[in-house]
C-alpha atoms as a PDB file:
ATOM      1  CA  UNK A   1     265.013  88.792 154.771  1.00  0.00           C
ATOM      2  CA  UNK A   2     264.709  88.909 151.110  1.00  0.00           C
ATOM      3  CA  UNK A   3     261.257  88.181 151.341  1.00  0.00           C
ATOM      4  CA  UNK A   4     260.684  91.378 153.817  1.00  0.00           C
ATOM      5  CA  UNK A   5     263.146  93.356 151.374  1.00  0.00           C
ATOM      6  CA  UNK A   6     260.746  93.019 148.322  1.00  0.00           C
ATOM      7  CA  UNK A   7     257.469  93.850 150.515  1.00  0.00           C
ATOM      8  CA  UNK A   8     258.908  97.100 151.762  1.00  0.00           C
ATOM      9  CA  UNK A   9     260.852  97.833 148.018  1.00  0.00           C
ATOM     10  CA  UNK A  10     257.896  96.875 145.775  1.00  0.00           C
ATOM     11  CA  UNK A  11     256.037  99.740 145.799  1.00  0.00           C
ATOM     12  CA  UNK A  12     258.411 102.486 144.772  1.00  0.00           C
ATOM     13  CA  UNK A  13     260.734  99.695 142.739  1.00  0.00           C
ATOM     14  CA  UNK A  14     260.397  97.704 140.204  1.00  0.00           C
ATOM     15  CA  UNK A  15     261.417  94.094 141.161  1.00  0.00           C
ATOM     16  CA  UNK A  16     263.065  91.100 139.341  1.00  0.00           C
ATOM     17  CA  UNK A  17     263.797  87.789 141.124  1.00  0.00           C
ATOM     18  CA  UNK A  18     266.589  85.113 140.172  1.00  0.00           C
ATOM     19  CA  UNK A  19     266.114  82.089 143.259  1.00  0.00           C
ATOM     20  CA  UNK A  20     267.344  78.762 143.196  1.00  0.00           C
ATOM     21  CA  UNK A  21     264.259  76.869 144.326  1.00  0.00           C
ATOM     22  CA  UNK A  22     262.428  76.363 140.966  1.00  0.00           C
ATOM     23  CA  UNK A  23     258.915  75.549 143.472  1.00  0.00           C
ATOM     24  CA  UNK A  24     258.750  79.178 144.559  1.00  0.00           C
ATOM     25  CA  UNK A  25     258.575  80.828 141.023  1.00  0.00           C
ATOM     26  CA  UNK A  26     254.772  80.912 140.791  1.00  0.00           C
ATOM     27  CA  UNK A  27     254.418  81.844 144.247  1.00  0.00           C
ATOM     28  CA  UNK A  28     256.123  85.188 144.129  1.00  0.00           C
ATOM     29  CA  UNK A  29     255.115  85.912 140.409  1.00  0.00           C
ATOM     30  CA  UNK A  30     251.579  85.941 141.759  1.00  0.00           C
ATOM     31  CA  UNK A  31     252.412  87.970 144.926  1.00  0.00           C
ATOM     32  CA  UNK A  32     254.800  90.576 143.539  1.00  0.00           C
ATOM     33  CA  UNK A  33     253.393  90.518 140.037  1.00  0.00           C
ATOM     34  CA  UNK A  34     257.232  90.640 138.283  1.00  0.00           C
ATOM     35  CA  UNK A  35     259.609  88.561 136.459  1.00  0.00           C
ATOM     36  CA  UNK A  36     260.941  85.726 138.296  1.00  0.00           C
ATOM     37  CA  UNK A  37     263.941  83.157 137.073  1.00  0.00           C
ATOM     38  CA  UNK A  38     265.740  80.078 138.188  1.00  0.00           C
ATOM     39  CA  UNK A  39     269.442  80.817 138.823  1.00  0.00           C
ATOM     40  CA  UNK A  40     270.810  79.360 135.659  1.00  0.00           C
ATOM     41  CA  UNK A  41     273.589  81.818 133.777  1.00  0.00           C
ATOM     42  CA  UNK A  42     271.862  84.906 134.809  1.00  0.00           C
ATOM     43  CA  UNK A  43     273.123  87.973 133.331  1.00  0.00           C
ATOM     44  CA  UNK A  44     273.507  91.019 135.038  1.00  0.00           C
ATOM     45  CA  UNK A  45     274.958  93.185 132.978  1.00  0.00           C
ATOM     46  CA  UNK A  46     273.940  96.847 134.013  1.00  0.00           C
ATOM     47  CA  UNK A  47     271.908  95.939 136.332  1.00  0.00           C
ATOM     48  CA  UNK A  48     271.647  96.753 140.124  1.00  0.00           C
ATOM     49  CA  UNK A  49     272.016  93.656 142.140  1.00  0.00           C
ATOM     50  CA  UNK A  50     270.571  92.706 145.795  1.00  0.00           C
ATOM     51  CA  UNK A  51     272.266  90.118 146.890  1.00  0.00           C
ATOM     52  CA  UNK A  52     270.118  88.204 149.634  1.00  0.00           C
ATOM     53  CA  UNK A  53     271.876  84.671 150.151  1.00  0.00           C
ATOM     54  CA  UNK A  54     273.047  82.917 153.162  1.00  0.00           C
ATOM     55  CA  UNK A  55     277.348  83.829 152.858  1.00  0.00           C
ATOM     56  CA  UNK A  56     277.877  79.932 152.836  1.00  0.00           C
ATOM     57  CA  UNK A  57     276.406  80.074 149.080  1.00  0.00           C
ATOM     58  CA  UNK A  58     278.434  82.944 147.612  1.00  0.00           C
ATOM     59  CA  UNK A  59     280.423  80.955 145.982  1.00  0.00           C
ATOM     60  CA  UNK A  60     277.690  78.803 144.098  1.00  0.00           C
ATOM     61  CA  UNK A  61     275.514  81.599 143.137  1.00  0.00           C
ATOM     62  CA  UNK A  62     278.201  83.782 142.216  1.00  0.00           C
ATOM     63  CA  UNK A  63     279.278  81.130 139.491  1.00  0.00           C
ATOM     64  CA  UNK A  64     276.379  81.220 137.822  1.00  0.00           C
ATOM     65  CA  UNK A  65     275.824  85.217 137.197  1.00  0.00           C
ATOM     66  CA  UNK A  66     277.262  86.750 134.010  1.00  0.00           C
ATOM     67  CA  UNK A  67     278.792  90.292 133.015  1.00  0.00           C
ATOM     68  CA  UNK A  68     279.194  93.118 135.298  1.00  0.00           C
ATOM     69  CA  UNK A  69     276.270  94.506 137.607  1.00  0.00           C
ATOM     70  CA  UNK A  70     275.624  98.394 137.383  1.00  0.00           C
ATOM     71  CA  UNK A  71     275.659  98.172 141.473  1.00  0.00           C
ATOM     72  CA  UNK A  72     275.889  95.167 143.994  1.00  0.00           C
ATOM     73  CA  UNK A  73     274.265  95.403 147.093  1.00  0.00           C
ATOM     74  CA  UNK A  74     275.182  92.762 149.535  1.00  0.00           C
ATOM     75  CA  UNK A  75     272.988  92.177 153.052  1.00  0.00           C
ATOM     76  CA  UNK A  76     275.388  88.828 153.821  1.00  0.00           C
ATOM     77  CA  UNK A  77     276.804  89.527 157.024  1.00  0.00           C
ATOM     78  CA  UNK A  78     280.559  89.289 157.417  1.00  0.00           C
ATOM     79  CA  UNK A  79     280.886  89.266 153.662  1.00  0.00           C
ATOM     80  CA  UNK A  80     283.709  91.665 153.030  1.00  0.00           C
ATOM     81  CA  UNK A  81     283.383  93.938 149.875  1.00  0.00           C
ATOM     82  CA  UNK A  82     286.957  92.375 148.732  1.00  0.00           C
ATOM     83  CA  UNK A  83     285.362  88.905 148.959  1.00  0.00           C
ATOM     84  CA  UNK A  84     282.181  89.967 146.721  1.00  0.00           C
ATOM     85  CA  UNK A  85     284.711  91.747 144.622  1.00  0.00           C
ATOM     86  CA  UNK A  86     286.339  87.993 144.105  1.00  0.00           C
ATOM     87  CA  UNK A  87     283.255  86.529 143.378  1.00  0.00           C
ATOM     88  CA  UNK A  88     281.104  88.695 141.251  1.00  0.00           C
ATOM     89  CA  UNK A  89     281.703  91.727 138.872  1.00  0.00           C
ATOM     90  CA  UNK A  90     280.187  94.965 139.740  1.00  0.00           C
ATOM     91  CA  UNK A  91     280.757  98.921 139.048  1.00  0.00           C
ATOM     92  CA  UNK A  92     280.248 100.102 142.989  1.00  0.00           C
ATOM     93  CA  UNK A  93     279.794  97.152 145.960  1.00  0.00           C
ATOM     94  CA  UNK A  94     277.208  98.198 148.894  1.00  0.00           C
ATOM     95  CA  UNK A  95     277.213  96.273 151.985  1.00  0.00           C
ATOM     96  CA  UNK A  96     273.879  96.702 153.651  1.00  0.00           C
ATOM     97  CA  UNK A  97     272.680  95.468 156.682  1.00  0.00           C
ATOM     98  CA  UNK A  98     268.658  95.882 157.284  1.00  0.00           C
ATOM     99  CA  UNK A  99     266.223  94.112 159.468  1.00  0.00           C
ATOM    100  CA  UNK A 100     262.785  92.383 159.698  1.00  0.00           C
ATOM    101  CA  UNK A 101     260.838  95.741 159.618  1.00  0.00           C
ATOM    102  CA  UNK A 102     261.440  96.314 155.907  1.00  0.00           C
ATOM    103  CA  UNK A 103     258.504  94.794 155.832  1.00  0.00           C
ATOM    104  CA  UNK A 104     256.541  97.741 156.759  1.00  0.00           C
ATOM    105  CA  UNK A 105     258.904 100.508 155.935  1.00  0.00           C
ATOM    106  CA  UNK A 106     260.705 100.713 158.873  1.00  0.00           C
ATOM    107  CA  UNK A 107     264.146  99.224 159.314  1.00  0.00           C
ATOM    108  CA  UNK A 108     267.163 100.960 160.248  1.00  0.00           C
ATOM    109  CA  UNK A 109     269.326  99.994 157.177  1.00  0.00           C
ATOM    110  CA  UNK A 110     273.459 100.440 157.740  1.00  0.00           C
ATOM    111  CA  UNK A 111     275.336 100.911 154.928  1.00  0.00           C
ATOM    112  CA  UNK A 112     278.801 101.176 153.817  1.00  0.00           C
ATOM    113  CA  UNK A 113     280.976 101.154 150.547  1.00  0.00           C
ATOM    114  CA  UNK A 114     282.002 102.772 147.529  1.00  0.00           C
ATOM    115  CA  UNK A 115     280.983 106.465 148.601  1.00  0.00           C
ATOM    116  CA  UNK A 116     280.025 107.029 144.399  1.00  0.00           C
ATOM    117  CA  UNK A 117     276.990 104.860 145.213  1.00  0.00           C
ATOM    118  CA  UNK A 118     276.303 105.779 148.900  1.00  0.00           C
ATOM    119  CA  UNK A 119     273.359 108.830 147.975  1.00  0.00           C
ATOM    120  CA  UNK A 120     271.490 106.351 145.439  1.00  0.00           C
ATOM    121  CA  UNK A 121     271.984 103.170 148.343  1.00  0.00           C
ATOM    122  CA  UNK A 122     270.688 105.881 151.124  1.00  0.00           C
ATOM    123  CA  UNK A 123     268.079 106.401 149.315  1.00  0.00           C
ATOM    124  CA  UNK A 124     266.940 102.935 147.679  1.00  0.00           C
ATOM    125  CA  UNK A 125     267.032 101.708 151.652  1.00  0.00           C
ATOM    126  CA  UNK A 126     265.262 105.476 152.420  1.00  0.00           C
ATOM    127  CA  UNK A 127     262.679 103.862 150.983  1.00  0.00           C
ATOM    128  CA  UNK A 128     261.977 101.052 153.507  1.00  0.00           C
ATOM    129  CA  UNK A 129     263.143 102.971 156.485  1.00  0.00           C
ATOM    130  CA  UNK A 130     265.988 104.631 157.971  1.00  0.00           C
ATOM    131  CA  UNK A 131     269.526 104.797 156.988  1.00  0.00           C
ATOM    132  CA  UNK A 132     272.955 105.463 158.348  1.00  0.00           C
ATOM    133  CA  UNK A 133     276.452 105.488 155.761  1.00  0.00           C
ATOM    134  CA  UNK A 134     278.949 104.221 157.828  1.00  0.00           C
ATOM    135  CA  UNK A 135     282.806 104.857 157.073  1.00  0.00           C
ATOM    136  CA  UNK A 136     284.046 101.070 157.380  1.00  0.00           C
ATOM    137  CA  UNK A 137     283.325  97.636 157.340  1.00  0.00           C
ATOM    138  CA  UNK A 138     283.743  96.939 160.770  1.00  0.00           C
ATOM    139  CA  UNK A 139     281.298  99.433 161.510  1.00  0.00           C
ATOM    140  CA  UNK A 140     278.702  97.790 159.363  1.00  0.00           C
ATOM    141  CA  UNK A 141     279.482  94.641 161.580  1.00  0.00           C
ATOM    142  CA  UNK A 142     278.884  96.325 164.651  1.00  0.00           C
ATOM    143  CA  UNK A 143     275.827  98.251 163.502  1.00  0.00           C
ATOM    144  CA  UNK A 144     274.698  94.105 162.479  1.00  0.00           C
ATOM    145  CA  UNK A 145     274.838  93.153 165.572  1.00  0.00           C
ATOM    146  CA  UNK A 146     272.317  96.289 167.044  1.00  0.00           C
ATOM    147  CA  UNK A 147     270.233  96.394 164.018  1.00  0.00           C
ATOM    148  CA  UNK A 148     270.140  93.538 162.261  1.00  0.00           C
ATOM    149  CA  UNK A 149     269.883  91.261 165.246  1.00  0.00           C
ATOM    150  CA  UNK A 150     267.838  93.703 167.052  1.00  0.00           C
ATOM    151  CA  UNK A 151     264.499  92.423 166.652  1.00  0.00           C
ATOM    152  CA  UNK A 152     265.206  89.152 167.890  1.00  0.00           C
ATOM    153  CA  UNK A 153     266.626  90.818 171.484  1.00  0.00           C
ATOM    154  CA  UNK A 154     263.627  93.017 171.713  1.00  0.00           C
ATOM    155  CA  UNK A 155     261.306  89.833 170.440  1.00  0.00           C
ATOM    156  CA  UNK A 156     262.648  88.097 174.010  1.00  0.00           C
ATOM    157  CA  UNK A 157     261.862  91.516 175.870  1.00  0.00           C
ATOM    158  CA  UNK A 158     258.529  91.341 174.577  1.00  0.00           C
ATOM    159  CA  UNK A 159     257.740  87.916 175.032  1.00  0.00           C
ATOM    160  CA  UNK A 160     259.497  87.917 178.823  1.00  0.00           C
ATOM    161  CA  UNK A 161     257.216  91.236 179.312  1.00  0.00           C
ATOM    162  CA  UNK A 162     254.083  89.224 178.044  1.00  0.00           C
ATOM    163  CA  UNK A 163     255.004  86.216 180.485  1.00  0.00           C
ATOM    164  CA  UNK A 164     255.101  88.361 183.463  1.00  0.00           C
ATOM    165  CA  UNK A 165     251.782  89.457 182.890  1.00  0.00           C
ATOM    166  CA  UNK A 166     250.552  86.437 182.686  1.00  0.00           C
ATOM    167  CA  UNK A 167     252.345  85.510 186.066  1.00  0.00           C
ATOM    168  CA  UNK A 168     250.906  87.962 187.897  1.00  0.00           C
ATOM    169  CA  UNK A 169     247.443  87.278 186.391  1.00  0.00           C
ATOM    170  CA  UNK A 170     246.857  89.372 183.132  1.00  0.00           C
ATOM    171  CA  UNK A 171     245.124  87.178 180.451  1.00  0.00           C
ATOM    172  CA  UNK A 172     247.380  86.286 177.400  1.00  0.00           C
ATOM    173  CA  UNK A 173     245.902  88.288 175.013  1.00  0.00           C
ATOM    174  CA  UNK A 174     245.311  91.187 176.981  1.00  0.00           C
ATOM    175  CA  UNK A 175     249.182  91.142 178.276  1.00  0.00           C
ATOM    176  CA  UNK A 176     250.523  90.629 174.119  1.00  0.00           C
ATOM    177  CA  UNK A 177     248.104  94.019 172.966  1.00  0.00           C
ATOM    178  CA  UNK A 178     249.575  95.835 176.240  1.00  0.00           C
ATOM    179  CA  UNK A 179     253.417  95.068 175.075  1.00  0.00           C
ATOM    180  CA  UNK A 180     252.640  95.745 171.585  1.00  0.00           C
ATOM    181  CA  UNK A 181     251.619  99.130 172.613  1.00  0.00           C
ATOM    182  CA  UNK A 182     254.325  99.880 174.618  1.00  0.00           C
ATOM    183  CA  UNK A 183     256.332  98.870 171.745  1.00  0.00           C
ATOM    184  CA  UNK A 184     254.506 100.954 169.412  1.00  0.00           C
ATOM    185  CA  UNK A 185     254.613 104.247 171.466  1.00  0.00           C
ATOM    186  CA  UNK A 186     258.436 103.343 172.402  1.00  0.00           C
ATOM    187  CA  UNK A 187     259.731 104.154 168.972  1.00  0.00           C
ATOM    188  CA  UNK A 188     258.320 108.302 168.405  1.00  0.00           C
ATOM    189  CA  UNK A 189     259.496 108.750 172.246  1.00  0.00           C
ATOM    190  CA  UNK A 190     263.096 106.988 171.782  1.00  0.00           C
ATOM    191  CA  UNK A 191     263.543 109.564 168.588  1.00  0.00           C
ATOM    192  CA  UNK A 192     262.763 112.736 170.658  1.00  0.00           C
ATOM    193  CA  UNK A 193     264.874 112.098 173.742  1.00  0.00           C
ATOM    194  CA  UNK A 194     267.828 110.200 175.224  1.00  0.00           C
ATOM    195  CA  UNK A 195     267.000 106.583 176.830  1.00  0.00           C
ATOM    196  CA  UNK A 196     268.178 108.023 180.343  1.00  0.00           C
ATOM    197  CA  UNK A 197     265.802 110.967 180.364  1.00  0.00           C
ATOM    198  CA  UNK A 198     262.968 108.674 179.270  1.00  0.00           C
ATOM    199  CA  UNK A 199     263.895 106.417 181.894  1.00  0.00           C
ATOM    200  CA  UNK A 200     264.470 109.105 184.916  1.00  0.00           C
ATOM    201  CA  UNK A 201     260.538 110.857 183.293  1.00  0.00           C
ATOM    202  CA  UNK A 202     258.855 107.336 184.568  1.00  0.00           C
ATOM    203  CA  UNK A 203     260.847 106.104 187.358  1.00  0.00           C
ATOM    204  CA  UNK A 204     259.307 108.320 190.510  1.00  0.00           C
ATOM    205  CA  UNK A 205     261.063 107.696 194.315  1.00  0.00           C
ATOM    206  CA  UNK A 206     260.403 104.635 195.591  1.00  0.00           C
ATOM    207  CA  UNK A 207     257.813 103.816 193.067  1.00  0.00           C
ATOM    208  CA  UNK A 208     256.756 100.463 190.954  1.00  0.00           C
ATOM    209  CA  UNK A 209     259.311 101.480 187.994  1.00  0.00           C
ATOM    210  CA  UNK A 210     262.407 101.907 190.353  1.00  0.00           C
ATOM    211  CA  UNK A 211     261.296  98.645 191.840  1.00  0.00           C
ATOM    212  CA  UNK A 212     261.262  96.589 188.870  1.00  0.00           C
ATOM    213  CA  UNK A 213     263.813  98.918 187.305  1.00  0.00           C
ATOM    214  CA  UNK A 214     266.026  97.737 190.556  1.00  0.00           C
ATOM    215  CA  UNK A 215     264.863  93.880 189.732  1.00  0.00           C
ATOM    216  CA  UNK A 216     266.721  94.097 186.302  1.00  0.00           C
ATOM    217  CA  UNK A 217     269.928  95.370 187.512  1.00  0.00           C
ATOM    218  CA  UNK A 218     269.969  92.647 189.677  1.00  0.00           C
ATOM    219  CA  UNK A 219     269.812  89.992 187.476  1.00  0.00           C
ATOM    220  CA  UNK A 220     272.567  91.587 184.901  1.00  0.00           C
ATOM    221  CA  UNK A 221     269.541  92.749 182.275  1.00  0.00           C
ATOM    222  CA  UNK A 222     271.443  95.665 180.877  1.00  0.00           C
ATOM    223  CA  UNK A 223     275.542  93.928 181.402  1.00  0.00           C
ATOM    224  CA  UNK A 224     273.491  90.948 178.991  1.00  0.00           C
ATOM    225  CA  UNK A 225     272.665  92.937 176.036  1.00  0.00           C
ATOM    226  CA  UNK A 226     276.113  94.905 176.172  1.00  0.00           C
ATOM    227  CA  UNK A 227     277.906  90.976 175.987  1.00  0.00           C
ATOM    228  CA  UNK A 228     274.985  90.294 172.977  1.00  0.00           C
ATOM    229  CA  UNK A 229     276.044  92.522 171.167  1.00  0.00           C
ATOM    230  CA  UNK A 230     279.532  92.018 171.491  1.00  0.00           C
ATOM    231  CA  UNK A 231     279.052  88.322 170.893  1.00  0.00           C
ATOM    232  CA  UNK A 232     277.363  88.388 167.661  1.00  0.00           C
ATOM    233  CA  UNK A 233     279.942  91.134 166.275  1.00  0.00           C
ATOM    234  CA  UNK A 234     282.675  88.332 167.030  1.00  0.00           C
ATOM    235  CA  UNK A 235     280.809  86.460 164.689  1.00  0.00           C
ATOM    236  CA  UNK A 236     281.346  88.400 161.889  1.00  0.00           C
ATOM    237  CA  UNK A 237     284.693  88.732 162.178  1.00  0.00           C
ATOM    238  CA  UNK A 238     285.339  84.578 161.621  1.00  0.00           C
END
């Protein structure tokens, strides 16, 4: 994520890395053309802060970072802003919670926090997408487990869509550009009306999309995602 974070940032930001893994520094001074340090009593004194660690290592990175960030942005899921508060000094805390698409300047970024810092967060993750400023924490959690998790439910609808055009005879590659088209022209359509109408504009009587619309009922398709979605929120809350 941090990786995707900097590819979708670098071009309207200017960047400055602090990792632990001393065989990466050259690697990402070459590709992102900034200053790059090992985590060694970094100080961060006035500076604004994106924190993009796994929430197991909090506590080990946090101990070696010095003074008092200008703003902390956080993307570790479940983190609470009192727990980052315990851990590292900073004017304003952000949680954020992006995805994959960062990448290319699309992820739908949730955000939540101290509201002093919520215009300059909306627009530093404006910048690699869209955003929405939440009113609590447990918000951001559940917006985690649409968003943030997202692309790997709709990686499994693509893939299942591929494999069922192979079944039925479609050549691999012609099945993967067919989903990633549909994918492609999902997005402007899903922005300009309501899931239902889209669904009700395709599906004629007694045609091929009520018959495999039908099929997914069936198997639970649409009760599965609701209990996804609800499973990875519990698991921010431990």
């Amino acid at each position: 994520m941090a990786i995707a974070l900097a590819d979708g940032l670098r071009e309207k930001h200017e960047l400055e890395f602090i990792i632990r893994d001393e065989k990466k520094i050259d690697g990402l001074r070459e590709r992102y053309d900034c200053e790059v340090s090992l985590l060694d009593e970094n100080d961060i004194s006035g500076k604004n802060l994106l924190l993009c660690v796994k929430p197991y290592a909090l506590t080990k990175v946090s101990s070696k970072l010095r003074g008092e960030a200008r703003v902390l942005y956080s993307i570790l899921a479940g983190t609470t802003i009192e727990s980052l508060k315990n851990h590292i000094s900073a004017t304003d805390i952000v949680r954020a919670m992006p995805n994959l698409a960062a990448t290319f300047g699309l992820s739908a970024t949730s955000l939540t926090g101290d509201d002093t810092s919520s215009d300059e967060a909306k627009d530093l993750f404006g910048s690699i997408g869209t955003t929405v400023w939440l009113s609590s924490e447990k918000e951001l959690d559940i917006a985690t487990a649409i968003a943030g998790s997202g692309p790997a439910y709709l990686a499994l609808v693509a893939e299942a869509m591929m494999d069922g055009g192979v079944k039925q005879g479609l050549r691999r590659d012609d099945s993967m550009r067919l989903v990633e088209g549909l994918f492609g022209g999902f997005a402007p359509m899903l922005s300009d009306k309501h899931p239902a109408l889209i669904k009700d504009a395709v599906m004629s009587p007694g045609g091929t999309t009520a018959a495999g619309y039908s099929s997914l009922e069936e198997a639970g398709v649409r009760d599965g995602f609701i209990k996804a979605v609800e499973s990875a929120f519990r698991i921010t809350q431990k």
